[in-house]
PDB file of N, CA and C in Angstrom:
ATOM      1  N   UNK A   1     114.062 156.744 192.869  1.00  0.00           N
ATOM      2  CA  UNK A   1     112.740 156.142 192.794  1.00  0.00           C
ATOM      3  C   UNK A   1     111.880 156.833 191.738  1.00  0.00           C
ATOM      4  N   UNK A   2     112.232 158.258 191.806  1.00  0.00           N
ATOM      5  CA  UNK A   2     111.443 158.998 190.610  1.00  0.00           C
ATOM      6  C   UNK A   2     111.549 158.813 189.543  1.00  0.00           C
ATOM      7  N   UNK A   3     112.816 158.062 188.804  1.00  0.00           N
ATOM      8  CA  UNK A   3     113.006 157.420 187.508  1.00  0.00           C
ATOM      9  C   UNK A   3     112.644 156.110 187.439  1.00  0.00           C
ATOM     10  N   UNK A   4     112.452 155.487 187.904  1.00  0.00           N
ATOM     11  CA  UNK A   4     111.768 154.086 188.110  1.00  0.00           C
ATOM     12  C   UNK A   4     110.164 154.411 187.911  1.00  0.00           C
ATOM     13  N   UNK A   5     109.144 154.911 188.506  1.00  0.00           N
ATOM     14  CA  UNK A   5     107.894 155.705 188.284  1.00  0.00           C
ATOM     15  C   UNK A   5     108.176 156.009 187.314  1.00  0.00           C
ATOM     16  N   UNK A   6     108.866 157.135 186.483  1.00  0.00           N
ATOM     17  CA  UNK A   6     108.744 157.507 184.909  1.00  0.00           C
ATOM     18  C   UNK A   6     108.992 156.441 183.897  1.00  0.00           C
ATOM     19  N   UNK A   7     109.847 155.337 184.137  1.00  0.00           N
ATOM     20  CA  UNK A   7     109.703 154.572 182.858  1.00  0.00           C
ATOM     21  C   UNK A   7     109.004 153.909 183.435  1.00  0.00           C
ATOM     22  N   UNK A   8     108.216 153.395 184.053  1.00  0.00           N
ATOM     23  CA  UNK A   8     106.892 152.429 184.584  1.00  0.00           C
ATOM     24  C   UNK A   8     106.137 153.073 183.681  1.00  0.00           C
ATOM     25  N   UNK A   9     106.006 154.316 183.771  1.00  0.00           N
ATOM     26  CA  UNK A   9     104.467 155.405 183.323  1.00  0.00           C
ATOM     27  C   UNK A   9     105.232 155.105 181.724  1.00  0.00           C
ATOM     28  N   UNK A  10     106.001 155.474 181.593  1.00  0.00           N
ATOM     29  CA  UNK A  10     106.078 155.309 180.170  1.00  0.00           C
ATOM     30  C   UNK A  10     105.853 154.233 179.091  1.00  0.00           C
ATOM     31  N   UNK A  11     106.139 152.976 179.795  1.00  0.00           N
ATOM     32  CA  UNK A  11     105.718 151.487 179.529  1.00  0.00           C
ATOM     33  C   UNK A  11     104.679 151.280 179.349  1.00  0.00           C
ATOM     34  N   UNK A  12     103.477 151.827 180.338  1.00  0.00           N
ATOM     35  CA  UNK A  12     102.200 151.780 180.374  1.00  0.00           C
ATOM     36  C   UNK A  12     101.533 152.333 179.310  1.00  0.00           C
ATOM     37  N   UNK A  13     102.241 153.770 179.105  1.00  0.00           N
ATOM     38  CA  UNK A  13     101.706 154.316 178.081  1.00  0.00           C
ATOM     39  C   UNK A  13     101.333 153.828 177.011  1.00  0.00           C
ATOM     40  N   UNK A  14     102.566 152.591 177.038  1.00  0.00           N
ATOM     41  CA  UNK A  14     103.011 151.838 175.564  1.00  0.00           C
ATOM     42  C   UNK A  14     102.002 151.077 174.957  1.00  0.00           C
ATOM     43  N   UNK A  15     101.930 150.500 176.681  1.00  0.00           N
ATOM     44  CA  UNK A  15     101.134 149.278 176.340  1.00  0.00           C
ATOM     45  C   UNK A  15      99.804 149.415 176.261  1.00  0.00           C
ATOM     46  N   UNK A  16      98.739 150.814 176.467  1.00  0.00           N
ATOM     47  CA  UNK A  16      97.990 151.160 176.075  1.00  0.00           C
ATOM     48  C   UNK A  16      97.428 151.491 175.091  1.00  0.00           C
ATOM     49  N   UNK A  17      98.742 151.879 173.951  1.00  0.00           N
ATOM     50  CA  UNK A  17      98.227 152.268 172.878  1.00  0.00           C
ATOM     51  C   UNK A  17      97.832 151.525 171.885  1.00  0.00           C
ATOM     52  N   UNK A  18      96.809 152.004 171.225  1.00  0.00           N
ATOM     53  CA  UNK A  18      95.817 150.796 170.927  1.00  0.00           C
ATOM     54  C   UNK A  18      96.898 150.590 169.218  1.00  0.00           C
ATOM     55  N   UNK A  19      96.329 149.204 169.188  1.00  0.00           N
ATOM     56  CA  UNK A  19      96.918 148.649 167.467  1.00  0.00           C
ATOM     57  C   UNK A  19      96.594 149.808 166.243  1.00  0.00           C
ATOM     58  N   UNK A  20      95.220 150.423 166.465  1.00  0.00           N
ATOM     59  CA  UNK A  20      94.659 151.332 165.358  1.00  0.00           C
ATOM     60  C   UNK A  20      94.939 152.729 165.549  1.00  0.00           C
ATOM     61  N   UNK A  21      95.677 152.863 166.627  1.00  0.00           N
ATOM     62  CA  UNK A  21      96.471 154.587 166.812  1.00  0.00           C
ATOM     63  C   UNK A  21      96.630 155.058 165.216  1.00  0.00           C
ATOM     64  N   UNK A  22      96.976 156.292 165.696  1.00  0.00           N
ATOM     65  CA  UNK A  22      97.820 157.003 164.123  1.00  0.00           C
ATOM     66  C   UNK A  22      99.262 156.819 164.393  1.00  0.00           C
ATOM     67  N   UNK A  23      99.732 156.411 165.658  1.00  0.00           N
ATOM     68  CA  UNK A  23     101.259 156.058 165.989  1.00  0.00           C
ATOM     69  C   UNK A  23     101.410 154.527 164.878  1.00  0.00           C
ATOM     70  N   UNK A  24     100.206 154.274 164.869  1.00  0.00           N
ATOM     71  CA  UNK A  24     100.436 152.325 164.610  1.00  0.00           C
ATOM     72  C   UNK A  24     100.490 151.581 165.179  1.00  0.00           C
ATOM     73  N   UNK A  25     100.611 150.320 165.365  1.00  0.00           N
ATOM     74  CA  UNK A  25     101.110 149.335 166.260  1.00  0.00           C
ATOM     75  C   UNK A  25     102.654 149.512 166.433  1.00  0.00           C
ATOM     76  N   UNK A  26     102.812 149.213 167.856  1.00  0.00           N
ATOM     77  CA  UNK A  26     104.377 148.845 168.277  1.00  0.00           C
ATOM     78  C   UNK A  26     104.666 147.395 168.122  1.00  0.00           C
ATOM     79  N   UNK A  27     106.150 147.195 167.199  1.00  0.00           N
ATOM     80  CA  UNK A  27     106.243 145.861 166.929  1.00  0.00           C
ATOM     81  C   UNK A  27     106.709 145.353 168.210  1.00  0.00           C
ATOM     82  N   UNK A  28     106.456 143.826 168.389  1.00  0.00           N
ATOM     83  CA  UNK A  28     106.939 143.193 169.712  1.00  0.00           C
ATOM     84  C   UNK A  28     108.095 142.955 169.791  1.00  0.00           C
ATOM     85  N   UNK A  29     109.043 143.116 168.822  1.00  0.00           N
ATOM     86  CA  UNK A  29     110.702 143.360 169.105  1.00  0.00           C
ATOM     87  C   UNK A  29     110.960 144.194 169.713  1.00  0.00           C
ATOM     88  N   UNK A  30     110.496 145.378 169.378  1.00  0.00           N
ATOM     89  CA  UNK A  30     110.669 146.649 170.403  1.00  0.00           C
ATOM     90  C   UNK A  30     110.501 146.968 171.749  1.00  0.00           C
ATOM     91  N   UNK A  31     109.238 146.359 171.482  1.00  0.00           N
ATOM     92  CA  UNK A  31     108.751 146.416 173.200  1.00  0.00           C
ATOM     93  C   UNK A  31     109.290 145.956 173.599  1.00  0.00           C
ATOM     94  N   UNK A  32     109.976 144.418 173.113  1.00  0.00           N
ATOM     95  CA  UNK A  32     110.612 143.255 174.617  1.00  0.00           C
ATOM     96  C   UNK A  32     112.051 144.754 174.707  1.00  0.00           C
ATOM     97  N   UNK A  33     112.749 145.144 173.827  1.00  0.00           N
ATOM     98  CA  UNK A  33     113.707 145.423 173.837  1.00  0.00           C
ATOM     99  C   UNK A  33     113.531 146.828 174.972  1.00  0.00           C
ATOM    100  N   UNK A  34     112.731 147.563 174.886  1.00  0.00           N
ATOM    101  CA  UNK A  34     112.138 148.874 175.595  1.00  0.00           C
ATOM    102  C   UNK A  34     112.126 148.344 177.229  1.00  0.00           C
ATOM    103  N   UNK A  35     111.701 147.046 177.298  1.00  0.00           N
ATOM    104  CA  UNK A  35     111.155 146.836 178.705  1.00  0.00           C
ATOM    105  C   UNK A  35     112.724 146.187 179.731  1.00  0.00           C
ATOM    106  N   UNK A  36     113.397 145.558 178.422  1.00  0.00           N
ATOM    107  CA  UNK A  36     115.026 145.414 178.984  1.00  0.00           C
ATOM    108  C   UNK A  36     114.801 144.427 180.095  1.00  0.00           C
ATOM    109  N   UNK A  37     114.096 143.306 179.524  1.00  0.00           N
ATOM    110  CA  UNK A  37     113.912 142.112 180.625  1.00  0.00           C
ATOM    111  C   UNK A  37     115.330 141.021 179.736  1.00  0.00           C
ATOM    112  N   UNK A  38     116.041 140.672 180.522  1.00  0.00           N
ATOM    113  CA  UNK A  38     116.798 139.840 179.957  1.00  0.00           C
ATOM    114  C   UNK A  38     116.341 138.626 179.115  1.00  0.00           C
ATOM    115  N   UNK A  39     117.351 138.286 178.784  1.00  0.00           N
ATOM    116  CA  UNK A  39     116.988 136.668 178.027  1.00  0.00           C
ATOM    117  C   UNK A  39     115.894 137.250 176.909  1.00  0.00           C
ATOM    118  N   UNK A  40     114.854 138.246 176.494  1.00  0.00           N
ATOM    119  CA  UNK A  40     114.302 138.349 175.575  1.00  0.00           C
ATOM    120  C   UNK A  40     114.563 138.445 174.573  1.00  0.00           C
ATOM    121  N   UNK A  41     115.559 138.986 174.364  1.00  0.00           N
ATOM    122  CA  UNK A  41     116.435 139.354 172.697  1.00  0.00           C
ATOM    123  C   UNK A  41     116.441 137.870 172.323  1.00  0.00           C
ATOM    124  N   UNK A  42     116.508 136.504 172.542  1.00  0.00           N
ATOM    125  CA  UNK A  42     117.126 135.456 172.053  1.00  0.00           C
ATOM    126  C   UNK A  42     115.463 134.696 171.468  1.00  0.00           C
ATOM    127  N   UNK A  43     114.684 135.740 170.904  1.00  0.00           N
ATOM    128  CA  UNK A  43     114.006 135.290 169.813  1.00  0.00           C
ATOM    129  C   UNK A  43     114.222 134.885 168.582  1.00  0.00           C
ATOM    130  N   UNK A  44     115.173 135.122 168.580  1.00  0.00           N
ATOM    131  CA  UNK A  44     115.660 134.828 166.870  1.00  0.00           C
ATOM    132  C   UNK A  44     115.819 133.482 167.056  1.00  0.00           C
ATOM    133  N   UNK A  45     116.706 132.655 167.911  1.00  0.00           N
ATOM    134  CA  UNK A  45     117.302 131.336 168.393  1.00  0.00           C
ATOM    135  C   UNK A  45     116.011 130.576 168.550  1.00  0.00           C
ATOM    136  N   UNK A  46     115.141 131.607 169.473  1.00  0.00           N
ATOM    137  CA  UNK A  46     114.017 130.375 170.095  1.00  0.00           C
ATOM    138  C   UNK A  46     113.145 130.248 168.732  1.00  0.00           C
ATOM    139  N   UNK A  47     112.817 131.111 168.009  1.00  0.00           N
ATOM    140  CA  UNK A  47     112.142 130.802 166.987  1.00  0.00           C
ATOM    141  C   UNK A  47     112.748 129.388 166.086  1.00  0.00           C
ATOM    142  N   UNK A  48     114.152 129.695 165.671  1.00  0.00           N
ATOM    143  CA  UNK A  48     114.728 128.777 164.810  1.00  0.00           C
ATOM    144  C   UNK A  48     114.255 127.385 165.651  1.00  0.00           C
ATOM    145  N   UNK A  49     114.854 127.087 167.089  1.00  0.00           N
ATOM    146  CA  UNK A  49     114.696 126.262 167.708  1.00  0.00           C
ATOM    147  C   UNK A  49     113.300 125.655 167.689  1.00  0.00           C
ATOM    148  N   UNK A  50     112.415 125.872 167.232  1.00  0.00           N
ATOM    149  CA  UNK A  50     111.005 126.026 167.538  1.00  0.00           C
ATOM    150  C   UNK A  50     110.328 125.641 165.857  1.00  0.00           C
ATOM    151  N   UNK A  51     111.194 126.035 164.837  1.00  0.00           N
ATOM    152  CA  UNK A  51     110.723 125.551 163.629  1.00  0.00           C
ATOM    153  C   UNK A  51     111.159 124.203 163.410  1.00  0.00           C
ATOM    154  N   UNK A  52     112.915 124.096 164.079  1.00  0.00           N
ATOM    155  CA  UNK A  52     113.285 122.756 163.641  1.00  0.00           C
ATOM    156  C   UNK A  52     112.556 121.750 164.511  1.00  0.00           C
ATOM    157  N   UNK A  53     111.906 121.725 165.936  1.00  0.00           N
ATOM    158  CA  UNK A  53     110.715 121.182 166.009  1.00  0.00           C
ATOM    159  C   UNK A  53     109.786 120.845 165.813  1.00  0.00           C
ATOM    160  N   UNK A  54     108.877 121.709 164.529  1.00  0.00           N
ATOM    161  CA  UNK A  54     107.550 121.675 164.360  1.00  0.00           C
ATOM    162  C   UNK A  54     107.708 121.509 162.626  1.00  0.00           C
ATOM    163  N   UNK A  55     108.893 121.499 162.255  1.00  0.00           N
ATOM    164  CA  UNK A  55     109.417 120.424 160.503  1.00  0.00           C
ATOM    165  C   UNK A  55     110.163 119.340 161.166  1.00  0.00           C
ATOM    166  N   UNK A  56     110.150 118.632 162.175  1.00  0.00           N
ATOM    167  CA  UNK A  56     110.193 117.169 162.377  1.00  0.00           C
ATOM    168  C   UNK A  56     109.451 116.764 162.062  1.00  0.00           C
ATOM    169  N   UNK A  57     109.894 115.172 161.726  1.00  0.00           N
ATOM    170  CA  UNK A  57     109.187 113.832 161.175  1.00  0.00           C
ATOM    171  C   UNK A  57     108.077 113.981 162.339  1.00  0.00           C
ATOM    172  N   UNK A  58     108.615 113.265 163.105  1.00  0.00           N
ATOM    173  CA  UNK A  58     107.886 113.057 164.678  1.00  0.00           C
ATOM    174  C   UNK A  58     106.702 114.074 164.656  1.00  0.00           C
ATOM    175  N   UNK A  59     106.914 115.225 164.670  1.00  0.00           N
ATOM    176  CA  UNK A  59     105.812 116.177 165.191  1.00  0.00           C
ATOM    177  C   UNK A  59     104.862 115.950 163.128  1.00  0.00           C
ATOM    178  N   UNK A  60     104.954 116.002 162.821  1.00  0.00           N
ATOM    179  CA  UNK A  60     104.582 115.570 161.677  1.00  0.00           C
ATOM    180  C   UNK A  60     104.656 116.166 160.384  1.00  0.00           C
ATOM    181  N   UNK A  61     105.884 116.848 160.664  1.00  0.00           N
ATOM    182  CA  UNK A  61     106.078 118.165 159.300  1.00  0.00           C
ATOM    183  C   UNK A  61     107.215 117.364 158.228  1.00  0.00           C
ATOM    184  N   UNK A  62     107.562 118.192 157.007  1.00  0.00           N
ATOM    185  CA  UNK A  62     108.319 117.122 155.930  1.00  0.00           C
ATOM    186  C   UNK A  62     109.865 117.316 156.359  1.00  0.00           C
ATOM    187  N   UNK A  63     110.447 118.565 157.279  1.00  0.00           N
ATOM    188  CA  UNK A  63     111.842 118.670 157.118  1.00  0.00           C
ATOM    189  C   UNK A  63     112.677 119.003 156.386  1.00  0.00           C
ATOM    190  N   UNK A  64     111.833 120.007 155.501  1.00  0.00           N
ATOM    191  CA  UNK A  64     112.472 120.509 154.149  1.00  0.00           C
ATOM    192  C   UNK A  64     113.523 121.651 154.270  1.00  0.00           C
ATOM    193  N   UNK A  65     113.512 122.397 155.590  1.00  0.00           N
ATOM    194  CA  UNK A  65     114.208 122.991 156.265  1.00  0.00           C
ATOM    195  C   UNK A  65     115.056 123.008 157.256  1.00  0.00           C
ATOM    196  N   UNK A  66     115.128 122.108 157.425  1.00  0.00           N
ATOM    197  CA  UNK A  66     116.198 121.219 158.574  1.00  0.00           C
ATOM    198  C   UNK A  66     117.442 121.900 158.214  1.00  0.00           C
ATOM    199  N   UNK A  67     117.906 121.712 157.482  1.00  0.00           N
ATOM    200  CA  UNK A  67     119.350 121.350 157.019  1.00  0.00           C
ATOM    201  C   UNK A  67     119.854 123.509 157.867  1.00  0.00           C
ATOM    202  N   UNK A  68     119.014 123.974 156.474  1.00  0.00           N
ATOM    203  CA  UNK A  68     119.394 125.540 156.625  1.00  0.00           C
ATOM    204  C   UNK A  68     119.007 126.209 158.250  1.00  0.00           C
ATOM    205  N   UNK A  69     118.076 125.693 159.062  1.00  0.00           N
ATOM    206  CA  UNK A  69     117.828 125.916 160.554  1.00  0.00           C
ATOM    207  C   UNK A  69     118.882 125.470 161.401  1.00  0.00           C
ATOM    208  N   UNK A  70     119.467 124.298 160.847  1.00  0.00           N
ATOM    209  CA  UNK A  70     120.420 124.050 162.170  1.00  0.00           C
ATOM    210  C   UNK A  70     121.751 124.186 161.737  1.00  0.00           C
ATOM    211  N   UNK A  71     122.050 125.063 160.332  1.00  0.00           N
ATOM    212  CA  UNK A  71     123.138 125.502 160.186  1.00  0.00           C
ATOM    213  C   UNK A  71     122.960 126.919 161.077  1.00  0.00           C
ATOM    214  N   UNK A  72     122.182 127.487 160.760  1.00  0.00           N
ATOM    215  CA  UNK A  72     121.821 128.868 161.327  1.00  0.00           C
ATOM    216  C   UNK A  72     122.374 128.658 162.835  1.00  0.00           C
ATOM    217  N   UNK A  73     121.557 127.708 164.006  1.00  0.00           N
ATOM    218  CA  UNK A  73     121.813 127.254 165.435  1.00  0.00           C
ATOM    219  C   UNK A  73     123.277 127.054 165.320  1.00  0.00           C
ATOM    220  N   UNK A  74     123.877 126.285 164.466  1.00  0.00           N
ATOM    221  CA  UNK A  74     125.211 126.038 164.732  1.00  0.00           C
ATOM    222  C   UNK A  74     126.291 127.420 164.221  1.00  0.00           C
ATOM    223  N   UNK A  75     125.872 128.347 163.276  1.00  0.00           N
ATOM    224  CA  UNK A  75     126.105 129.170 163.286  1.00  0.00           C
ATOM    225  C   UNK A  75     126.367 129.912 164.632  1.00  0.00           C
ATOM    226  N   UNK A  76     125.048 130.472 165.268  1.00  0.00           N
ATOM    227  CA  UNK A  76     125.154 131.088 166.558  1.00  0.00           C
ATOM    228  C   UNK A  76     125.906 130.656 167.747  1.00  0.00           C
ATOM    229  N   UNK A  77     126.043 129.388 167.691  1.00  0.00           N
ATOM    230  CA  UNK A  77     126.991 128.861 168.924  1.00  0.00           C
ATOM    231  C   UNK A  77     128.021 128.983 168.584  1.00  0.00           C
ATOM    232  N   UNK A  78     128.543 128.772 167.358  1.00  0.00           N
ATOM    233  CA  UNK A  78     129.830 128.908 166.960  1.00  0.00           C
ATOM    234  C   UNK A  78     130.399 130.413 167.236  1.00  0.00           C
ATOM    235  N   UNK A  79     129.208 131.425 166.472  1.00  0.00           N
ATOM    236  CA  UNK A  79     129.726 133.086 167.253  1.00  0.00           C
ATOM    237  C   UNK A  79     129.580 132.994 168.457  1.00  0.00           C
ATOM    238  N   UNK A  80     128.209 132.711 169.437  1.00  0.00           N
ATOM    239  CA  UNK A  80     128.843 132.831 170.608  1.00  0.00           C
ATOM    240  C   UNK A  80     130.392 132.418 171.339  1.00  0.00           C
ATOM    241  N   UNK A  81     130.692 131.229 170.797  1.00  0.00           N
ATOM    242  CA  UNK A  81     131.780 130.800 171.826  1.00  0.00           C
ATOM    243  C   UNK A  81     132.632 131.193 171.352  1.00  0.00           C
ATOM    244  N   UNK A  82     133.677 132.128 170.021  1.00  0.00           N
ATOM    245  CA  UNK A  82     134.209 132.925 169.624  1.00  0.00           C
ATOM    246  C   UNK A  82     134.626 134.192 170.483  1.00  0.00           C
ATOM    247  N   UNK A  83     133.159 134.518 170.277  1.00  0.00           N
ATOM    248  CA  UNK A  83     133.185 135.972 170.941  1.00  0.00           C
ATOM    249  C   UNK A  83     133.376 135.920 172.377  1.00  0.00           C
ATOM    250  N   UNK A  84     132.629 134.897 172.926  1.00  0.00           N
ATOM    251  CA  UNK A  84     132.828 134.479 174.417  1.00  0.00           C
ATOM    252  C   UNK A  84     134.831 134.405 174.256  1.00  0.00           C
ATOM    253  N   UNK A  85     135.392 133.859 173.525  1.00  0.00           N
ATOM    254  CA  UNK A  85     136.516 133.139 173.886  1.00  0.00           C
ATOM    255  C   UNK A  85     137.125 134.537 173.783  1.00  0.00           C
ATOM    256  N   UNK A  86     137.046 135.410 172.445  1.00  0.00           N
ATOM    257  CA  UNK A  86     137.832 136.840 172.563  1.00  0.00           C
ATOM    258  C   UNK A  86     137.589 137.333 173.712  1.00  0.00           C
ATOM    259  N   UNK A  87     136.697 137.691 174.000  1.00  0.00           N
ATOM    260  CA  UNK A  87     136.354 138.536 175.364  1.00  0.00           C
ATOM    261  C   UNK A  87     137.099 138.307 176.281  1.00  0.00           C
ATOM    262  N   UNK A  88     136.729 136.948 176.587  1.00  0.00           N
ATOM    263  CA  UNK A  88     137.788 136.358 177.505  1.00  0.00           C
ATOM    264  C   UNK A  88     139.582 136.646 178.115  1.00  0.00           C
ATOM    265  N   UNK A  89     139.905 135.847 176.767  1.00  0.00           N
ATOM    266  CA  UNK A  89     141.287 135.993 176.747  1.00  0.00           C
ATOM    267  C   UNK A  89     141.924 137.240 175.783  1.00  0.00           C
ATOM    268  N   UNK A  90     141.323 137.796 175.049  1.00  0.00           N
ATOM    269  CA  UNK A  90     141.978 139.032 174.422  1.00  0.00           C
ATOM    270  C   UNK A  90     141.265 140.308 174.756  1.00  0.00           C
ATOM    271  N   UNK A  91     140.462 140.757 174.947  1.00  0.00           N
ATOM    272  CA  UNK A  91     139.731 142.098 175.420  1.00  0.00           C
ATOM    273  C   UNK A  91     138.558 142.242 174.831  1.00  0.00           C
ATOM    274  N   UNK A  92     137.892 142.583 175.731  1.00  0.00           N
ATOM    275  CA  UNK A  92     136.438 142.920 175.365  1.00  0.00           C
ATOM    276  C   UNK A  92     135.905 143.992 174.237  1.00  0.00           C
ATOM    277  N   UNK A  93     137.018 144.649 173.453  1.00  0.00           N
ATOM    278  CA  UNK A  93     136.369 144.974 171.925  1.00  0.00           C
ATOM    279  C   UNK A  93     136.797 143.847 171.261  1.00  0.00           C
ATOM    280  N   UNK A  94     137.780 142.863 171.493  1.00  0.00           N
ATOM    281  CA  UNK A  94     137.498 142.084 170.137  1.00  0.00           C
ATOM    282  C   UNK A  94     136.385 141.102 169.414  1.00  0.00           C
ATOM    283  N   UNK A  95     135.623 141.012 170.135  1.00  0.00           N
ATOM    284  CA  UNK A  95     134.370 140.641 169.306  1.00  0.00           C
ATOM    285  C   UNK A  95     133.660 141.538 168.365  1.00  0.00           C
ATOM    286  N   UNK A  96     133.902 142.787 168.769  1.00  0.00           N
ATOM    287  CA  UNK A  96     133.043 143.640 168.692  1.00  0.00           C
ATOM    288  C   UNK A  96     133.950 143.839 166.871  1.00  0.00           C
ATOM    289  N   UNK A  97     135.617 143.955 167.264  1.00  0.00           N
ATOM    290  CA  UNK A  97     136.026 144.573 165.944  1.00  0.00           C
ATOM    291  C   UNK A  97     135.931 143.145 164.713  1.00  0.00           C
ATOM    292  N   UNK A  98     135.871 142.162 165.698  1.00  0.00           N
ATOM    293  CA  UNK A  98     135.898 140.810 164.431  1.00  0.00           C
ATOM    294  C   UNK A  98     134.360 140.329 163.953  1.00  0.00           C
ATOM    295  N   UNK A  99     132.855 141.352 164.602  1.00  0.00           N
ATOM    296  CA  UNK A  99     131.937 141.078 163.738  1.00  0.00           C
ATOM    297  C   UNK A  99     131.860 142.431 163.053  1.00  0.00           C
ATOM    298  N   UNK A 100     132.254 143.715 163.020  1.00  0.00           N
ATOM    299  CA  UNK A 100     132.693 144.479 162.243  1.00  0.00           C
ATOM    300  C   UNK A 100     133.510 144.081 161.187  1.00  0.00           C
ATOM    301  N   UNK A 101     134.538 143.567 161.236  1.00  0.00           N
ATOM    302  CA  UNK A 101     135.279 143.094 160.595  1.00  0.00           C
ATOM    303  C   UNK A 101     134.588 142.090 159.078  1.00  0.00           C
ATOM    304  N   UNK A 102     134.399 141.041 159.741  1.00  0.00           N
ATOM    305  CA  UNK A 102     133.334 140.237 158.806  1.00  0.00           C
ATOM    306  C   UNK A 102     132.174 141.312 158.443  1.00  0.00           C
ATOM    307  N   UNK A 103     131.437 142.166 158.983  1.00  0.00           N
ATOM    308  CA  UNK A 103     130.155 143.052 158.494  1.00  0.00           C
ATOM    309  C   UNK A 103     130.567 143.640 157.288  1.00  0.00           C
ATOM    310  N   UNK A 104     131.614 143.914 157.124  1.00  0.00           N
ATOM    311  CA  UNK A 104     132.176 144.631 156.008  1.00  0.00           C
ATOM    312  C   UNK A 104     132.864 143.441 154.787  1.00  0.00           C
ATOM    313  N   UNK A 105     133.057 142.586 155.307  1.00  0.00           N
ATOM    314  CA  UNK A 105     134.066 142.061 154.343  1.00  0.00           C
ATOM    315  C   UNK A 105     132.506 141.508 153.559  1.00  0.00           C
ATOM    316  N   UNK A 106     131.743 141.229 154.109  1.00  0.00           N
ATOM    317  CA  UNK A 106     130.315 140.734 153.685  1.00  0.00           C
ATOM    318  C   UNK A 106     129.600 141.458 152.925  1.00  0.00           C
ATOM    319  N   UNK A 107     129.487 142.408 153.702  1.00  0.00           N
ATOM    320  CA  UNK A 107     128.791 143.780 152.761  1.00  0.00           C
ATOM    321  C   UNK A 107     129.743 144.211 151.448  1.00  0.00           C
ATOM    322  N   UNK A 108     130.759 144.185 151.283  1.00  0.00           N
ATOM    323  CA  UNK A 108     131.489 144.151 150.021  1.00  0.00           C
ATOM    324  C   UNK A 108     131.743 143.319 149.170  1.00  0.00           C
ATOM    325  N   UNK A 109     131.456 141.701 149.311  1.00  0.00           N
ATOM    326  CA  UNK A 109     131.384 140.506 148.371  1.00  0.00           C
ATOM    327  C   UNK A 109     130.177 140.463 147.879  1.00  0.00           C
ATOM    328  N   UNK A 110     129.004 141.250 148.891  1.00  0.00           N
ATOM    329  CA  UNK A 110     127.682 140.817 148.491  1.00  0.00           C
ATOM    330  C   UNK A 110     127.296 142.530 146.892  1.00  0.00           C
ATOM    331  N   UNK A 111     128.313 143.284 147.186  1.00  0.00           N
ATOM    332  CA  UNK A 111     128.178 144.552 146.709  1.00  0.00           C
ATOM    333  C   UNK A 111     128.860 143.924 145.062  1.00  0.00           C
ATOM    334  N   UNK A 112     129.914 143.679 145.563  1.00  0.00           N
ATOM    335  CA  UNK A 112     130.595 143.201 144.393  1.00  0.00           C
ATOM    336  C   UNK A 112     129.727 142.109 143.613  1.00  0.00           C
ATOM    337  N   UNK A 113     129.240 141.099 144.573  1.00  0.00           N
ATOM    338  CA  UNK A 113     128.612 139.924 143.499  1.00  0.00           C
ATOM    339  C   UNK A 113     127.312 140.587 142.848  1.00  0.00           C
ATOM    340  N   UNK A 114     126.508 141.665 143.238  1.00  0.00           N
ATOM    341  CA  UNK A 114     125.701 142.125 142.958  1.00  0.00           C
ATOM    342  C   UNK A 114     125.764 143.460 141.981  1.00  0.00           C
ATOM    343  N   UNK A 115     126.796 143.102 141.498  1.00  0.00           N
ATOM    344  CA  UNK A 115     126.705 144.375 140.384  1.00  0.00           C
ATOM    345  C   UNK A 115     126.508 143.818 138.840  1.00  0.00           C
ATOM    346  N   UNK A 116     126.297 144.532 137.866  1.00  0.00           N
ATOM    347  CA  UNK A 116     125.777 143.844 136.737  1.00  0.00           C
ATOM    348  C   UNK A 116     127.387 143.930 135.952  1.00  0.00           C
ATOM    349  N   UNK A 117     127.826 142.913 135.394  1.00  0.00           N
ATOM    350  CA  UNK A 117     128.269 142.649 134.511  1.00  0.00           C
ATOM    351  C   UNK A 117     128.439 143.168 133.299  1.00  0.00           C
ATOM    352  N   UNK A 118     129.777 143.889 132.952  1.00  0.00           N
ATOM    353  CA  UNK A 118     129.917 144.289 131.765  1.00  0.00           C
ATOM    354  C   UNK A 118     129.507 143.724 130.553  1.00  0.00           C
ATOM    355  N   UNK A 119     128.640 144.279 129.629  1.00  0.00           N
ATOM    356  CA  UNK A 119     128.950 143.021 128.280  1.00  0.00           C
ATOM    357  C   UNK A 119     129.786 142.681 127.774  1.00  0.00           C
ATOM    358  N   UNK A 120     130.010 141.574 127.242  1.00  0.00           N
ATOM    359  CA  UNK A 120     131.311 141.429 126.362  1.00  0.00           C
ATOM    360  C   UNK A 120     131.092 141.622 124.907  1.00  0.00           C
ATOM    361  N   UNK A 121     131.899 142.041 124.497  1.00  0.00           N
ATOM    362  CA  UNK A 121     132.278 142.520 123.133  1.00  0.00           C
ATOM    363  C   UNK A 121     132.891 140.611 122.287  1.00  0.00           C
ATOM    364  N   UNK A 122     131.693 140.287 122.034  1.00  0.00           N
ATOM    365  CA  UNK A 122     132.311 139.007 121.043  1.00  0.00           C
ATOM    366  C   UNK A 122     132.891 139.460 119.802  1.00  0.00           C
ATOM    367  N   UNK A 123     134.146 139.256 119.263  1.00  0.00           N
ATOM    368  CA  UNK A 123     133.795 139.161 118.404  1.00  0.00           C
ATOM    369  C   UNK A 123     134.506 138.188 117.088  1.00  0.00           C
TER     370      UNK A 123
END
């Protein structure tokens, strides 16, 4: 019970501290993440979900972003049910080593495409 009281008190602390501290403001990613209420992390989703709503025709926006938002959504379902499916039937690091896996192969195409180009010697 005595650790339950200390991160209560510590939460509080949090949430007391004012925006103009010399600490700064605490961003609200953190906090949801500090307070470890489920389902909060899936801001990223609800946001996307929430733009491709409000750039609909209907709601009255142009939709100029459609396309790249619900690749993103279909993106995420697609990793979820992946990773859901490794977990599943092959063991619970393999999600873990096949977005490692891609983290790197990514981080090295993006390293490679991003380097400058030798000149060429015309001649």
């Amino acid at each position: 019970m005595s650790s339950v009281k200390t991160a209560w008190q510590e939460v509080t602390a949090i949430l007391r501290r004012r925006p103009d501290s010399a600490d700064g403001p605490l961003p609200p990613l953190l906090l949801t993440l500090m307070l470890a209420v489920p389902d909060l992390t899936t801001t990223v989703l609800t946001m996307t979900l929430t733009g491709i709503a409000a750039d609909a025709a209907l709601a009255g926006g142009h939709g100029a972003k459609l396309g790249r938002r619900a690749l993103s959504v279909a993106a995420m379902l697609l990793g979820a049910l992946v990773g859901g499916l490794l977990a599943l039937k092959v063991d619970n690091p393999a999600p873990l080593a096949l977005a490692t896996g891609l983290l790197a192969t990514v981080s090295l195409l993006t390293y490679r495409a991003s380097r400058p180009k030798p000149a060429r010697a015309d001649a």
